[in-house]
N, C-alpha and C. Protein backbone atom coordinates (compact mmCIF):
# COMPACT_ATOMS: atom_id res chain seq x y z
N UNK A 1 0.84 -1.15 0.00
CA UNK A 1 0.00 0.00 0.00
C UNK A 1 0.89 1.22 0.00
N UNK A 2 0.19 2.26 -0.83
CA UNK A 2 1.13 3.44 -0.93
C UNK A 2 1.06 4.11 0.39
N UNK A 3 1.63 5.50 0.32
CA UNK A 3 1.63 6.01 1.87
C UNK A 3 0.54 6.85 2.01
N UNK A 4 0.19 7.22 0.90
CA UNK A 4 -1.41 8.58 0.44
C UNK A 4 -2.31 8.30 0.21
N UNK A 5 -2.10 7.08 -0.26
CA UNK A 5 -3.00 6.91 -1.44
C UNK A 5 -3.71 4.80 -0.75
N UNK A 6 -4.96 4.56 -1.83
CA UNK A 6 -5.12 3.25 -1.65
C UNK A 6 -3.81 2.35 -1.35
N UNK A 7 -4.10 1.28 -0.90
CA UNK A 7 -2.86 -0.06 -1.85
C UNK A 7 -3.32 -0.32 -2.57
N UNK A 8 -2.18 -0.89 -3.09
CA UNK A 8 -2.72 -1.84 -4.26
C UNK A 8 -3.52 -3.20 -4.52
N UNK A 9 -3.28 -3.39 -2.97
CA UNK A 9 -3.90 -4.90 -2.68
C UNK A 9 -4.62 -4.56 -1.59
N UNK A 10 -5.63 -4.36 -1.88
CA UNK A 10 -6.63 -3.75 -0.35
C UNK A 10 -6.69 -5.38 0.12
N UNK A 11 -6.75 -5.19 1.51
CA UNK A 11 -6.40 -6.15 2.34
C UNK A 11 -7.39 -6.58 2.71
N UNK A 12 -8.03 -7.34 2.85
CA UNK A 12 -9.38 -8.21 3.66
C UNK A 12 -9.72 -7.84 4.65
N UNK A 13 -8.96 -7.55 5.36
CA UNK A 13 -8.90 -7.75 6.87
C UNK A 13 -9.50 -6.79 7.19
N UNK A 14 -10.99 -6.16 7.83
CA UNK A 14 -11.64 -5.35 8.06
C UNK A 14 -10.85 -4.23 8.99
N UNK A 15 -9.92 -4.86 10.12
CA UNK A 15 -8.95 -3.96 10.48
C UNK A 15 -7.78 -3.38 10.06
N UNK A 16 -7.41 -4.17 9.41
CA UNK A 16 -6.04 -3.35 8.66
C UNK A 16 -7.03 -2.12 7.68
N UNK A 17 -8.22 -2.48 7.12
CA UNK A 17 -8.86 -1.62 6.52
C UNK A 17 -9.03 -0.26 7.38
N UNK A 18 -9.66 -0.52 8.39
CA UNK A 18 -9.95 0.43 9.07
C UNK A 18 -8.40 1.13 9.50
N UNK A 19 -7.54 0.32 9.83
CA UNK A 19 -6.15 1.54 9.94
C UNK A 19 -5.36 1.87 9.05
N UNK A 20 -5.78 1.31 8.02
CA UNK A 20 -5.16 1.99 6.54
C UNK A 20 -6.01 2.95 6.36
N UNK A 21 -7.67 3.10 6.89
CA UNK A 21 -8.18 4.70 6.33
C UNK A 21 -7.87 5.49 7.37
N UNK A 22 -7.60 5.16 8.78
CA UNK A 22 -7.24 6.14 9.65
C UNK A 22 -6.16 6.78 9.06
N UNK A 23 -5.11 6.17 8.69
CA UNK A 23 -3.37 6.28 8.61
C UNK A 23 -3.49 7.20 6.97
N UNK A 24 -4.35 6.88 6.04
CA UNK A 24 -4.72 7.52 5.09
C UNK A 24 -5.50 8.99 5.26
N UNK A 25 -6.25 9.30 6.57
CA UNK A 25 -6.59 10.40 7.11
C UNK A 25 -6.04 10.98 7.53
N UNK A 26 -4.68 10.64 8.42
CA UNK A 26 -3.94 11.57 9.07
C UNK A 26 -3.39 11.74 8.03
N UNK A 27 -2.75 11.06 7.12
CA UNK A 27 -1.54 11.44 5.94
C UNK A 27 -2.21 12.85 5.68
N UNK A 28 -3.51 12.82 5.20
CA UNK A 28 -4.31 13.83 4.37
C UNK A 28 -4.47 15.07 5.59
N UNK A 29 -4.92 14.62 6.80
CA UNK A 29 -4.58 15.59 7.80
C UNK A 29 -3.41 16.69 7.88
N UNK A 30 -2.22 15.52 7.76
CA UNK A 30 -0.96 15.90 7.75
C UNK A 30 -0.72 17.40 6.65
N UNK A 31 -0.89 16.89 5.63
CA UNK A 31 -0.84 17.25 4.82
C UNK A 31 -1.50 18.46 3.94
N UNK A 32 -3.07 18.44 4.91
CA UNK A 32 -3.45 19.77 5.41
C UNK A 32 -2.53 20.67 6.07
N UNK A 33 -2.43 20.21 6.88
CA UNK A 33 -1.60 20.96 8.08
C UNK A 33 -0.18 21.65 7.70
N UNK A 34 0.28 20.70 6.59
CA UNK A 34 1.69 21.25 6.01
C UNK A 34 1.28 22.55 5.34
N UNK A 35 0.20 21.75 4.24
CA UNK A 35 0.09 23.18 3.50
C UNK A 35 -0.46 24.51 3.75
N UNK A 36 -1.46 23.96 5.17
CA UNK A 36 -1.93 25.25 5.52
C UNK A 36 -0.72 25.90 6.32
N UNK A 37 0.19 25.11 6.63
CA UNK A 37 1.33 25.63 7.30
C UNK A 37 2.09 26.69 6.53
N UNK A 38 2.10 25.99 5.49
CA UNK A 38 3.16 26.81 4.37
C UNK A 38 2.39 27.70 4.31
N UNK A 39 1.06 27.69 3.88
CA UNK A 39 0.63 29.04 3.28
C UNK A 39 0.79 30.23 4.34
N UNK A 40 0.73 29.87 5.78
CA UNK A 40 0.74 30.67 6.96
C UNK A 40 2.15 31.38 6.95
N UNK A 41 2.78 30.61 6.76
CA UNK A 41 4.29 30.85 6.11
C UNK A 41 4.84 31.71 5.19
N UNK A 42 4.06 31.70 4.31
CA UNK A 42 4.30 32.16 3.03
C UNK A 42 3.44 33.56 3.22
N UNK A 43 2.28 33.65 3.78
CA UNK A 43 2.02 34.71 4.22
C UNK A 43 2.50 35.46 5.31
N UNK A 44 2.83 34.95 6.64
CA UNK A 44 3.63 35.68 7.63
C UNK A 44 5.17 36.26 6.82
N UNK A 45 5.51 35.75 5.71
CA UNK A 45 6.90 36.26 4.98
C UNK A 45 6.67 37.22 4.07
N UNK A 46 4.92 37.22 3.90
CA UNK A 46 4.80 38.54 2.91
C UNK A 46 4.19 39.42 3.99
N UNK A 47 4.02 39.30 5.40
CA UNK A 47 3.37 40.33 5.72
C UNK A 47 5.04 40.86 6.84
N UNK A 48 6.13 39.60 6.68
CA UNK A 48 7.14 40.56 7.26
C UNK A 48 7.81 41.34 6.26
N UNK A 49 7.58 40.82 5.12
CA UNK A 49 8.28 41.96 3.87
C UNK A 49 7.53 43.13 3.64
N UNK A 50 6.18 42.99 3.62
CA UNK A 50 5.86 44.27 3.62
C UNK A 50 6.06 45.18 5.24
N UNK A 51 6.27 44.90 6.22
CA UNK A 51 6.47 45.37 7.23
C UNK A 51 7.68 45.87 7.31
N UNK A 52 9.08 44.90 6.55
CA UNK A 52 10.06 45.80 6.09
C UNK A 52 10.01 47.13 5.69
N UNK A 53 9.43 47.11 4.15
CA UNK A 53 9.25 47.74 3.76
C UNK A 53 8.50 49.10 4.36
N UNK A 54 7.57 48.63 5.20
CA UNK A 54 6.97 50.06 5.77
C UNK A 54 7.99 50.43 7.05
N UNK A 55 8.88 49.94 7.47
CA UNK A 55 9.64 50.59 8.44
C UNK A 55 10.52 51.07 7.23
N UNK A 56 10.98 50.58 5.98
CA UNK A 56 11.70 51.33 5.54
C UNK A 56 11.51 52.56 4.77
N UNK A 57 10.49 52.95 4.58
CA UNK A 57 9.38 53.94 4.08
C UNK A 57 9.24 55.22 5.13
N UNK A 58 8.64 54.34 6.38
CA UNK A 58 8.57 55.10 7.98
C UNK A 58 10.00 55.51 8.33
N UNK A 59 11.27 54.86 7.75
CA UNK A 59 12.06 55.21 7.90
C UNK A 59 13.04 56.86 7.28
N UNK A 60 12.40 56.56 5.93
CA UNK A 60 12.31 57.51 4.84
C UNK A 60 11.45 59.22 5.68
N UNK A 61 10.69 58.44 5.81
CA UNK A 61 9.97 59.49 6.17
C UNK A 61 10.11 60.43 7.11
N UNK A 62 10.92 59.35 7.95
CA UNK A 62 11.09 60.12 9.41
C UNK A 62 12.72 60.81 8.44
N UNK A 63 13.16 60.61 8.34
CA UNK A 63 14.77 61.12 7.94
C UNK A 63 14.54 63.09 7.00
N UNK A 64 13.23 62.51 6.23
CA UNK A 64 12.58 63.56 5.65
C UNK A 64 12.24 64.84 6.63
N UNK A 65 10.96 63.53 7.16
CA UNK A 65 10.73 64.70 8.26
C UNK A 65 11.59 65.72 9.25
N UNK A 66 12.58 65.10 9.69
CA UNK A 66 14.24 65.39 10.10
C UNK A 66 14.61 66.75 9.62
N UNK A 67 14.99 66.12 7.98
CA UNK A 67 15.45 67.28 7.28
C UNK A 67 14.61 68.32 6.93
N UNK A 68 12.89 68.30 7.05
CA UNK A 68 12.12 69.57 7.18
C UNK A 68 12.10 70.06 8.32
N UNK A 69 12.74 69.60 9.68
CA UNK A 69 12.32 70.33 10.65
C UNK A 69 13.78 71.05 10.68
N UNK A 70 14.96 70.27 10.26
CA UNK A 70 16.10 71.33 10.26
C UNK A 70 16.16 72.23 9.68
N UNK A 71 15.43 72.23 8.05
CA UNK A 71 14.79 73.46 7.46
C UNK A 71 14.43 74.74 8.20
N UNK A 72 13.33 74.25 8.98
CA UNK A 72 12.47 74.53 9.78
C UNK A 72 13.04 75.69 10.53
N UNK A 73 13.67 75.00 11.39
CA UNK A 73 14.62 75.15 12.59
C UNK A 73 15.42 76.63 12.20
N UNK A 74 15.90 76.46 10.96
CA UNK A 74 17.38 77.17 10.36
C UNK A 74 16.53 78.39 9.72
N UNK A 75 14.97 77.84 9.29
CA UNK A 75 14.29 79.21 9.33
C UNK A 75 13.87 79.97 10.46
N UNK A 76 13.40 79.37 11.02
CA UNK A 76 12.70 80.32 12.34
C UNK A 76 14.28 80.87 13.13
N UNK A 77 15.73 80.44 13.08
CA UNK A 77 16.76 81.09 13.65
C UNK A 77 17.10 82.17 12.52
N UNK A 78 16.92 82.30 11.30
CA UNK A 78 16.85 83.44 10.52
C UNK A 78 15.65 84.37 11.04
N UNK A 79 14.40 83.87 10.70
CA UNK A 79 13.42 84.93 11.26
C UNK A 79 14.05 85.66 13.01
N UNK A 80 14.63 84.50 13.73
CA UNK A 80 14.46 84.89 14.89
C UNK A 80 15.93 86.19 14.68
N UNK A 81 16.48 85.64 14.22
CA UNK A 81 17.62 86.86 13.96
C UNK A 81 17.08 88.19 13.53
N UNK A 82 16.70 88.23 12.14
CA UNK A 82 15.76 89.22 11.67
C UNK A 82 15.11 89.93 12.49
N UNK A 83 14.25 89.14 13.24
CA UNK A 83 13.30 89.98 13.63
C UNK A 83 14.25 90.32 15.49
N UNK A 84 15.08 90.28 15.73
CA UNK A 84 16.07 90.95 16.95
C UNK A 84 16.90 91.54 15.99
N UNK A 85 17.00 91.89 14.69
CA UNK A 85 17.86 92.67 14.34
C UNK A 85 16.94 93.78 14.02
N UNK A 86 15.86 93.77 13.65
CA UNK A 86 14.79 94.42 13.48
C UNK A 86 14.52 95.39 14.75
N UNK A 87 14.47 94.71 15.63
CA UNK A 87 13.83 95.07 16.82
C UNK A 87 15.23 95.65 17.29
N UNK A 88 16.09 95.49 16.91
CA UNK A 88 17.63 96.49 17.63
C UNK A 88 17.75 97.60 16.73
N UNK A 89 17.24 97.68 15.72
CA UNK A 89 17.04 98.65 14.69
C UNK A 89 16.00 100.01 14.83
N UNK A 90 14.93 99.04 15.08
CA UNK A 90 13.79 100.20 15.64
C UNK A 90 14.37 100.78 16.73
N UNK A 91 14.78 99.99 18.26
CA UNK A 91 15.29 100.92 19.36
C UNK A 91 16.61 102.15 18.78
N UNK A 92 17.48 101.26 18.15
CA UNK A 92 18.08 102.44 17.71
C UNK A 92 17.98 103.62 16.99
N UNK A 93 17.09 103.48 16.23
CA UNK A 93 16.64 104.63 15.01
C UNK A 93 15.33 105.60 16.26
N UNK A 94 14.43 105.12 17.23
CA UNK A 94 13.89 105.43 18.60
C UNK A 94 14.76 106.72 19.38
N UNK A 95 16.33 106.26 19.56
CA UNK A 95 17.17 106.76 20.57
C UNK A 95 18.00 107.61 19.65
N UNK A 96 17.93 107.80 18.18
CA UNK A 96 18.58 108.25 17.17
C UNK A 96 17.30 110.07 17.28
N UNK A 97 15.92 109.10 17.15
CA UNK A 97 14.93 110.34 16.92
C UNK A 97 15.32 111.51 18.16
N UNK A 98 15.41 110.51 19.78
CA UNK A 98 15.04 111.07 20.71
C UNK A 98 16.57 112.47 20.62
N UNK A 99 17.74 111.57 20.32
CA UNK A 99 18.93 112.36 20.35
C UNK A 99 18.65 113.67 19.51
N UNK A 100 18.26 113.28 18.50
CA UNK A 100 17.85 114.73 17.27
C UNK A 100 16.90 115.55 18.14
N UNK A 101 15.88 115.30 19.06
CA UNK A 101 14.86 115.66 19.17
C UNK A 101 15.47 116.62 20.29
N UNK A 102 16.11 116.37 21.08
CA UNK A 102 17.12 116.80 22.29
C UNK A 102 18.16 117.90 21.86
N UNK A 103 18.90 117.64 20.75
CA UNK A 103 19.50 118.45 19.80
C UNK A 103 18.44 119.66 19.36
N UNK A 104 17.46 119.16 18.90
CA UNK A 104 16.62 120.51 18.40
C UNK A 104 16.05 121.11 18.93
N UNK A 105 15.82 120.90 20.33
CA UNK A 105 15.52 121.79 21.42
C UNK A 105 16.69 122.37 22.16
N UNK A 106 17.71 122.20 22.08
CA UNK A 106 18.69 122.57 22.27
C UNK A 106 19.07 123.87 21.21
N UNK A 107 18.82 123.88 19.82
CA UNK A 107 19.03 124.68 18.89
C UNK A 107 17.85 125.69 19.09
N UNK A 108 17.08 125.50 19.55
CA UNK A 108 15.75 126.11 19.40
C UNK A 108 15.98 127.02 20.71
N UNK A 109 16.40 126.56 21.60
CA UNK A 109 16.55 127.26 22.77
C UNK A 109 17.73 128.48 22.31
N UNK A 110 18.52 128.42 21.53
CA UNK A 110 19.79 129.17 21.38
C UNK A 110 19.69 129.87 20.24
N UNK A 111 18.58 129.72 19.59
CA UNK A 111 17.94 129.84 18.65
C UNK A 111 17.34 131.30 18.73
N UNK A 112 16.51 130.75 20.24
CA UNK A 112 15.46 131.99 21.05
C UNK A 112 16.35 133.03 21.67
N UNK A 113 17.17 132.33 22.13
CA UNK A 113 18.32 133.16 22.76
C UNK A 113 19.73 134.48 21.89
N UNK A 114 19.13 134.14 20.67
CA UNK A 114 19.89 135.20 19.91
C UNK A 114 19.26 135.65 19.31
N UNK A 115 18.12 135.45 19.49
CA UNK A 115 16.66 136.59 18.91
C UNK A 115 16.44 137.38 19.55
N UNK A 116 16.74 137.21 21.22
CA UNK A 116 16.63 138.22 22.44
C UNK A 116 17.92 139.15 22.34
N UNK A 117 19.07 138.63 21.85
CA UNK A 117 20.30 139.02 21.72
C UNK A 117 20.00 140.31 20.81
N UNK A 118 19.26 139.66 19.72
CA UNK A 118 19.54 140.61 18.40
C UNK A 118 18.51 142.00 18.29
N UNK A 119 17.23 141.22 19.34
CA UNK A 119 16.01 142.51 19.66
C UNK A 119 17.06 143.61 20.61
N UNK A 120 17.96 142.72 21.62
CA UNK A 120 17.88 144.11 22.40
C UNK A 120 19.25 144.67 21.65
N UNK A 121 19.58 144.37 21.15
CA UNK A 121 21.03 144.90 20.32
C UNK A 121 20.25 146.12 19.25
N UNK A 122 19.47 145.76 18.40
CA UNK A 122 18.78 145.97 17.67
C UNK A 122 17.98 147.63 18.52
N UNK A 123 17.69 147.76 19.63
CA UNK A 123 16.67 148.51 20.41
C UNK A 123 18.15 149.31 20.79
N UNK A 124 19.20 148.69 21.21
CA UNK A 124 20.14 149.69 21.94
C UNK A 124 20.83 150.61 20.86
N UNK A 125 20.81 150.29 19.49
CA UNK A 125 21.33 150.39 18.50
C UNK A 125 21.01 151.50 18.32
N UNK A 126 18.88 151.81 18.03
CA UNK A 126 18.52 152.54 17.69
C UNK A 126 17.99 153.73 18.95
N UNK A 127 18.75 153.33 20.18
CA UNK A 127 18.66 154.18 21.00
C UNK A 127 20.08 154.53 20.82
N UNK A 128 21.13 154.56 20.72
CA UNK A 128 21.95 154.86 20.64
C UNK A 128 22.46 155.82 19.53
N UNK A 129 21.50 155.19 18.36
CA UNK A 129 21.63 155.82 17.17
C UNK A 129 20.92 157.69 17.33
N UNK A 130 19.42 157.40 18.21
CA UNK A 130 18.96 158.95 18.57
C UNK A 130 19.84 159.63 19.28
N UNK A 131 20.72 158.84 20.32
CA UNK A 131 21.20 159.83 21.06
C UNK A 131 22.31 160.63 20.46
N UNK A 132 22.92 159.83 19.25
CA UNK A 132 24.01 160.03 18.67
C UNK A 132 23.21 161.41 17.51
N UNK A 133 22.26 161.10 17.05
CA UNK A 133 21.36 162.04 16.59
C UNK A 133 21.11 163.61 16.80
N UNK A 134 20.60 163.12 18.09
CA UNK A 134 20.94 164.01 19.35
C UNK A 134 21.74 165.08 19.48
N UNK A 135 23.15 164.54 19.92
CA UNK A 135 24.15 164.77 19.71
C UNK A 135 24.93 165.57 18.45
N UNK A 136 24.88 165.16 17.90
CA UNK A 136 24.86 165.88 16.37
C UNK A 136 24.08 167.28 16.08
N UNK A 137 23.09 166.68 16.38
CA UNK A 137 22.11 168.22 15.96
C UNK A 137 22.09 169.25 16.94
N UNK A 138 22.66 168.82 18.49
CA UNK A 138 23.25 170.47 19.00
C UNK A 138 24.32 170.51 18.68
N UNK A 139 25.51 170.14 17.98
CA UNK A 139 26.66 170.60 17.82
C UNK A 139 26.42 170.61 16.31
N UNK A 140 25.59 170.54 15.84
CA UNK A 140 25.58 171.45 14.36
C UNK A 140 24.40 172.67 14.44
N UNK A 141 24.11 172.69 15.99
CA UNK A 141 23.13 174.40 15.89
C UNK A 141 24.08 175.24 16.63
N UNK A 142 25.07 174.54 17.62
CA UNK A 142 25.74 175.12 18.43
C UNK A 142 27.03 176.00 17.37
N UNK A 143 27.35 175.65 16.21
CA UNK A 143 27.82 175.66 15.10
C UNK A 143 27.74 176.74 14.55
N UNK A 144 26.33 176.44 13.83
CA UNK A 144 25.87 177.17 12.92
C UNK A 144 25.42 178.80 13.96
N UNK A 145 24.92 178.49 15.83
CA UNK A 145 24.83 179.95 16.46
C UNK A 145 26.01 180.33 16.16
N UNK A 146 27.42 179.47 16.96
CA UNK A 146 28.18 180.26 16.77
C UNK A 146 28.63 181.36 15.54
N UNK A 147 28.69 180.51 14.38
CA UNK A 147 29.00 180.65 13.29
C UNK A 147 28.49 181.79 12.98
N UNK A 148 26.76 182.07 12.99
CA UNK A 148 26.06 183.03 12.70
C UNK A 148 26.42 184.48 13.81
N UNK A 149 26.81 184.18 15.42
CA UNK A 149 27.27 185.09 15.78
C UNK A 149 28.86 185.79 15.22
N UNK A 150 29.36 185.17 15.34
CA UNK A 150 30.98 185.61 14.06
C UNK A 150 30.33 186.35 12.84
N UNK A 151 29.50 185.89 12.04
CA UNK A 151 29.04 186.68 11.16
C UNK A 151 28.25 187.86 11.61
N UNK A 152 27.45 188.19 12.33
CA UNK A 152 27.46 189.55 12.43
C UNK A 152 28.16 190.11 13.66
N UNK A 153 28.70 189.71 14.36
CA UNK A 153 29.61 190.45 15.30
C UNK A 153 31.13 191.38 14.14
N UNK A 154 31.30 190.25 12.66
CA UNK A 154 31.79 190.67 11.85
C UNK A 154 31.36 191.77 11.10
N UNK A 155 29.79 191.39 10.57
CA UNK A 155 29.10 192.44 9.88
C UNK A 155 28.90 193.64 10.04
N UNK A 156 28.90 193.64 11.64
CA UNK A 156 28.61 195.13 12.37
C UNK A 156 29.92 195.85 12.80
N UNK A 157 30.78 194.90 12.87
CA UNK A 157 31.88 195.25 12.99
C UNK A 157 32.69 196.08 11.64
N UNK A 158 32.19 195.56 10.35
CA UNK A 158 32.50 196.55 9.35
C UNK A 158 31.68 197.39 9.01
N UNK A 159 30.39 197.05 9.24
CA UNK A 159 29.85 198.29 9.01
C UNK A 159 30.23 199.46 10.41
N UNK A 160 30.11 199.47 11.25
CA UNK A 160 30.65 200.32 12.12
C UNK A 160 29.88 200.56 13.12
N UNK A 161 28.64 200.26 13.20
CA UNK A 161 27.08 201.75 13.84
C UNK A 161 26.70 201.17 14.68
N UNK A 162 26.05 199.28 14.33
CA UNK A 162 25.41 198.46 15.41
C UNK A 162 26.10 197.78 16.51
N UNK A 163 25.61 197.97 17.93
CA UNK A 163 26.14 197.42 18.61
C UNK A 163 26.26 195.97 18.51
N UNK A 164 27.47 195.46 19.40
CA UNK A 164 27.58 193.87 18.94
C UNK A 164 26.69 193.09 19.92
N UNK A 165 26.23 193.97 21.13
CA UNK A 165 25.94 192.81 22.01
C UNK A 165 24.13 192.99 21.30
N UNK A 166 23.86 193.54 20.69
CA UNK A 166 22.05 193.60 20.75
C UNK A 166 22.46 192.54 19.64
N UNK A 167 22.70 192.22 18.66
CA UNK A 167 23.26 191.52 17.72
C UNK A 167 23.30 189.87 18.43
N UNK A 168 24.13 189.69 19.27
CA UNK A 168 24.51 188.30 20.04
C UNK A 168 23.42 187.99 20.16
N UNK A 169 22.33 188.75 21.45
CA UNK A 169 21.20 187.89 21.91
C UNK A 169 20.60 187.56 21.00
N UNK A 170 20.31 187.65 19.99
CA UNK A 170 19.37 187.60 18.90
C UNK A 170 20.30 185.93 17.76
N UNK A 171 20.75 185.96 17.65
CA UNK A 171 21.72 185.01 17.45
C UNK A 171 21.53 183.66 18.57
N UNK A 172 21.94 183.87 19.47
CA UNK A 172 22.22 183.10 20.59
C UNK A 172 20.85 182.29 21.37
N UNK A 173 19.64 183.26 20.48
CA UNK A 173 18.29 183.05 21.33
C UNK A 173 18.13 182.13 19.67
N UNK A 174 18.19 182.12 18.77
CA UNK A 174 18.56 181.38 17.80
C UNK A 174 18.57 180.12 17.38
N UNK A 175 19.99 180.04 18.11
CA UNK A 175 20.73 178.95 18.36
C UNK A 175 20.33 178.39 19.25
N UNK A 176 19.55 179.04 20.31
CA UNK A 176 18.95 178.29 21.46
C UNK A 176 17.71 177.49 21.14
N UNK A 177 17.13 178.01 19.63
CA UNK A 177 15.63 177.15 19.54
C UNK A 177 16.09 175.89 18.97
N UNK A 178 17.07 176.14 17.97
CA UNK A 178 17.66 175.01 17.09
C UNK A 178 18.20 174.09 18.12
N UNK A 179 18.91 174.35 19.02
CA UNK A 179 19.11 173.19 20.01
C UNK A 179 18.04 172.32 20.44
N UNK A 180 16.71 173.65 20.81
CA UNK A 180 15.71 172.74 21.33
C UNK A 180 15.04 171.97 20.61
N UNK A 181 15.00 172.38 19.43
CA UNK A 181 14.06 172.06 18.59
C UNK A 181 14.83 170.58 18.01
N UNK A 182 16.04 170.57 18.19
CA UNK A 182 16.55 168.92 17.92
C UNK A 182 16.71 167.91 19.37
N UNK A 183 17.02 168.48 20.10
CA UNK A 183 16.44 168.16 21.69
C UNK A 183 15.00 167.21 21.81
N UNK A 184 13.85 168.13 21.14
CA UNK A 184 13.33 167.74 20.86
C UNK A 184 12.39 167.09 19.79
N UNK A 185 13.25 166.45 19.41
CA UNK A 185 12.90 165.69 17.79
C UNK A 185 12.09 164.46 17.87
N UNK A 186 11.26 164.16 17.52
CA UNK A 186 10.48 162.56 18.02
C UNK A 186 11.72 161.60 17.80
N UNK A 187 11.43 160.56 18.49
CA UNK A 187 12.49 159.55 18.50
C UNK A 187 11.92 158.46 17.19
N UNK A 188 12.53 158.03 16.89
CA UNK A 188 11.83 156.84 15.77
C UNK A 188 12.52 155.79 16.12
């Protein structure tokens, strides 16, 4: 008898029959069992290859992911630079305004201060200028009395007849208005 299969000489013997189909059942049992084995096999080897494969994928990915977060990373330390260079920029150009601003009140003050300079310079000038005015116009009446007394103390003197002193007061009272009269001159 084969080992799978019938014999060839089936045997009489109601018991050898009966343990040739047992022994023919397990074979076939067996033989289930192998192949469902294998196939379990053959599938646990495709589900560790694809499991390879997805750690090597997951692996991929993560390495990716890696290199976008160092991206990442190397951007936000640019932004973060930027924006503290930014922000050291504004304070400075801030403390740049305030300095100008300090400066121009400073100019403004010195500014005001030679406007006061130049009003009262300006006021002493033209007080100075009347008095000098002033000044001038009695010593050009004081001048011109004298002058006018010489001329007729002269005149009468060649002609011969008029006295000199009635002559003077008249002269001298003269010369006395012209003084006043620039004495009193409006001031401008």
């Amino acid at each position: 008898m084969g080992l799978f299969g019938k014999s060839d000489s089936s045997s009489d013997n109601p018991e050898i029959r009966q343990v040739e189909k047992i022994i023919a059942k397990e074979a076939r049992e067996d033989q289930k069992n192998l192949d469902h084995t294998i196939k379990d096999l053959s599938g646990a080897e495709k589900a560790h290859n694809k499991s390879i494969k997805a750690v090597d994928k997951a692996s991929h990915q993560l390495d990716k992911a890696v290199e976008k977060e160092h991206k990442a990373a190397k951007a936000l330390n640019r932004a973060a630079h930027s924006h503290d260079s930014a922000v050291s920029n504004e304070q400075s150009a801030e403390k740049t305004v305030e300095i100008k601003k300090q400066h121009e009140a400073r100019l403004e003050k010195d500014l005001e201060q030679k406007r006061r300079q130049l009003d009262e310079l300006q006021q002493r000038k033209a007080h100075n200028d009347q008095v000098r005015e002033t000044k001038l116009s009695q010593i050009h009446a004081q001048a011109a009395a004298a002058a006018d007394a010489r001329r007729s103390s002269f005149d009468r003197a060649s002609v011969g007849g008029a006295p000199a002193s009635g002559a003077a007061p008249g002269a001298a009272a003269g010369a006395a208005n012209a003084s006043a009269g620039a004495a009193g001159a409006p001031s401008v």
